[in-house]
Protein backbone atom coordinates (compact mmCIF):
# COMPACT_ATOMS: atom_id res chain seq x y z
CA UNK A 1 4.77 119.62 -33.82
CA UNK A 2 1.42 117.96 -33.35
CA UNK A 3 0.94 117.12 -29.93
CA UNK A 4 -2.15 114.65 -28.98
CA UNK A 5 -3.08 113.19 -25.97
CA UNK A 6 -4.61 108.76 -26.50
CA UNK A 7 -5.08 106.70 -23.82
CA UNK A 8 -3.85 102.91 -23.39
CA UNK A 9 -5.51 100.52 -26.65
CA UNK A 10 -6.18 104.45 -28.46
CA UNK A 11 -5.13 105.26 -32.19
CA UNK A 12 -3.82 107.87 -34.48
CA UNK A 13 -3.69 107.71 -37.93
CA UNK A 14 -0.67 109.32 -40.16
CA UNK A 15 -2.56 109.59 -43.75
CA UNK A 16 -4.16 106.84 -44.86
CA UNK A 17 -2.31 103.63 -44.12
CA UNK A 18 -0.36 104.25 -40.87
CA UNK A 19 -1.46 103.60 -37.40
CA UNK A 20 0.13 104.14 -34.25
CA UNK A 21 -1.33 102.57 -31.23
CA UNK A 22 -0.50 103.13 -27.60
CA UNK A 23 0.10 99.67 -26.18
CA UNK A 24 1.38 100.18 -22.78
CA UNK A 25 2.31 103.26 -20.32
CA UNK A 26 4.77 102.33 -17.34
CA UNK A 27 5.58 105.18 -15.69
CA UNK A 28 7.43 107.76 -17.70
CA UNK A 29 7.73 105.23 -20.72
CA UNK A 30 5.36 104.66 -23.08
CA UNK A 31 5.26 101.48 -25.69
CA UNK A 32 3.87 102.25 -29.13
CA UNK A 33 2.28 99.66 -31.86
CA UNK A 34 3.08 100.94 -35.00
CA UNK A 35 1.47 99.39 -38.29
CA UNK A 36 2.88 100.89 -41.84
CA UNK A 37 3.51 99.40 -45.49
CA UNK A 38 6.76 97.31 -45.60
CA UNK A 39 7.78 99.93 -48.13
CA UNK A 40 7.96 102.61 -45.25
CA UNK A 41 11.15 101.88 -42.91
CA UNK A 42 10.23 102.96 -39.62
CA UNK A 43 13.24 103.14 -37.27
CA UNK A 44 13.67 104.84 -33.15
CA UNK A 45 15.88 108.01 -33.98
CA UNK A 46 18.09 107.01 -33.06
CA UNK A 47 18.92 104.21 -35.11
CA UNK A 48 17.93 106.35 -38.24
CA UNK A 49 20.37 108.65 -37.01
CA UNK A 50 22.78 106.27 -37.22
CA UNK A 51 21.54 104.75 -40.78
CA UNK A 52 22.01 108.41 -41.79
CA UNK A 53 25.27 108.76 -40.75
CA UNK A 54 26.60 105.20 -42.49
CA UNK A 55 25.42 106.60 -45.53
CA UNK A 56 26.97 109.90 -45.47
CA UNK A 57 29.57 109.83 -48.08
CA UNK A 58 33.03 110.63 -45.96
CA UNK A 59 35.05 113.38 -46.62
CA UNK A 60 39.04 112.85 -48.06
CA UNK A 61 40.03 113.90 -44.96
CA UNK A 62 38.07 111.65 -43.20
CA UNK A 63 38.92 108.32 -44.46
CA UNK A 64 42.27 108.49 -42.61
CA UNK A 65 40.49 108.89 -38.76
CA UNK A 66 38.09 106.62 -39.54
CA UNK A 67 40.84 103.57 -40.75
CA UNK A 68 42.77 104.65 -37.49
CA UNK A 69 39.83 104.31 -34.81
């Protein structure tokens, strides 16, 4: 993992057309600006995580907890 340290209003760049900028730091949270294609999803985690899992195909076994939940 590449770990940099940006102040508020400071850039990085990830290749050519992505740009994340720090917008705001309150305490121990920190807001970012991110600017990509529309062709590159950008999601938190843990949302993605949750993307991921939707499309997981579901096991036989499976189909039967998941009707009864």
């Amino acid at each position: 993992m590449l770990v940099l340290s940006r102040h508020r209003d400071e850039s990085i760049m990830i290749g050519d057309n992505i740009v994340v900028t720090i917008v705001d730091i309150r305490g121990d949270k920190v807001r970012l600006g991110i600017q990509a294609p529309t062709e590159i999803p950008v999601h938190r985690q843990e949302v993605y995580e949750a993307i991921q899992r939707e499309r997981a195909p579901q096991k036989p076994g499976d189909q039967a907890a998941s009707a009864s939940s």
